[in-house]
Protein backbone atom coordinates (compact mmCIF):
# COMPACT_ATOMS: atom_id res chain seq x y z
CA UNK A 1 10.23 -39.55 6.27
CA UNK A 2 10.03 -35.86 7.29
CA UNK A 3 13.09 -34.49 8.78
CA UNK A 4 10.64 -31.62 10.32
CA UNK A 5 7.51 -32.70 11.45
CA UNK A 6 4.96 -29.73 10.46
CA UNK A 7 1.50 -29.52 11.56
CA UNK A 8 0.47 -26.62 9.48
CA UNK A 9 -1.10 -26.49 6.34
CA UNK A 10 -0.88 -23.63 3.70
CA UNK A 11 -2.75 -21.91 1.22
CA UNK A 12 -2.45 -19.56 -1.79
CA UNK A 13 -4.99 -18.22 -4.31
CA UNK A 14 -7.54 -15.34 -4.65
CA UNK A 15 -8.78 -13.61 -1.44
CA UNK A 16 -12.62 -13.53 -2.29
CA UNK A 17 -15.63 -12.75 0.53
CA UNK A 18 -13.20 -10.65 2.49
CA UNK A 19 -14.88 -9.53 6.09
CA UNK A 20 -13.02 -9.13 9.13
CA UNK A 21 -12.39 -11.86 10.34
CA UNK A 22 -12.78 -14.24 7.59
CA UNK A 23 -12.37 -14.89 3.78
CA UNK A 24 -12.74 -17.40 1.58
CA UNK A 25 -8.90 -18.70 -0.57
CA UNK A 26 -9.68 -21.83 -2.99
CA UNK A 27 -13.15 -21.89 -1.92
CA UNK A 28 -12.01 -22.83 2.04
CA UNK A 29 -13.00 -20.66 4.76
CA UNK A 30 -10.04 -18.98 6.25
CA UNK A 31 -10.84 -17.49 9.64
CA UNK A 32 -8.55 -15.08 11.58
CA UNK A 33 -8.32 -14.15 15.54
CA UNK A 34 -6.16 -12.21 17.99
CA UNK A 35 -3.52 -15.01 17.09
CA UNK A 36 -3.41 -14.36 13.44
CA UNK A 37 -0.12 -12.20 12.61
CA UNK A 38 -1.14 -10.28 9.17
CA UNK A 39 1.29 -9.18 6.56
CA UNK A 40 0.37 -6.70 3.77
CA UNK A 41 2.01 -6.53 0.27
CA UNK A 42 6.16 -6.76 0.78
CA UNK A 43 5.63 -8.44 4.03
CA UNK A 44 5.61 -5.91 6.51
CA UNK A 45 3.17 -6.22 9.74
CA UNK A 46 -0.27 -4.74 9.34
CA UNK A 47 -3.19 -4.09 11.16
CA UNK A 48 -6.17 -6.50 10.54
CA UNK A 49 -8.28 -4.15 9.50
CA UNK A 50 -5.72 -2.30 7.05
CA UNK A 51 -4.82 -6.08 5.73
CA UNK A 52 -9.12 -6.91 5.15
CA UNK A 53 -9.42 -3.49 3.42
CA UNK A 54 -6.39 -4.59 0.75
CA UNK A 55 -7.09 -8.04 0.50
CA UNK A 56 -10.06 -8.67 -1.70
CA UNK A 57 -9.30 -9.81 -5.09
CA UNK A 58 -5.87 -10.05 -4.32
CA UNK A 59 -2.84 -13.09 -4.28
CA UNK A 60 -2.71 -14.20 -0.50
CA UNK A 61 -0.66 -16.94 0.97
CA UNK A 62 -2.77 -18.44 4.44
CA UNK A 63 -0.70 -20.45 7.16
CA UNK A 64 -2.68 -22.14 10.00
CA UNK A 65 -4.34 -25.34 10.27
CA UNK A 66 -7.57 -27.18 9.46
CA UNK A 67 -10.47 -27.40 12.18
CA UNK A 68 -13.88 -29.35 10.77
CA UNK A 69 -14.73 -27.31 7.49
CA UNK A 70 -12.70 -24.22 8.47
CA UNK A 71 -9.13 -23.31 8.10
CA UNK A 72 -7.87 -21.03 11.04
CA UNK A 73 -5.14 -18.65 10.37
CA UNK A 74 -2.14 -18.64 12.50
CA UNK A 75 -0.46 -15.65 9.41
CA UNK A 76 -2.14 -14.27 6.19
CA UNK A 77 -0.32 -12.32 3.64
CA UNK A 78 -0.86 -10.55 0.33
CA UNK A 79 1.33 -11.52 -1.91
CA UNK A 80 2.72 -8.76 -4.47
């Protein structure tokens, strides 16, 4: 029994295939939107295009949830 309910799923590997507004983490399909708060390394907010020009080949950490065959992105982050 879950004291906190969550209905978000996460993920953290490689970014690879990184164009706005997608990218693939563990071989899923991340996709992004106007919703999707970005982070760049340390955490700070970034703009999405700053945070798809840094994030290829790089440690990310995806929050969101899983819709068919693609996970939608509610907050990415690159990990230092």
């Amino acid at each position: 029994e879950r004291d906190r309910p969550e209905d978000r799923s996460y993920l953290r590997g490689v970014a690879l295939n990184v164009a706005a507004p997608s990218l693939t983490v563990l071989g899923v399909s991340v996709a992004t939107d106007a919703q999707t708060q970005f982070l760049g390394l340390g955490g700070p907010a970034t703009a999405p295009a700053a945070f798809f020009a840094q994030a290829q080949g790089k440690l990310v950490k995806v929050r969101g949830t899983l819709a068919g065959n693609v996970f939608v992105a509610d907050r990415v982050q690159i990990e230092n």
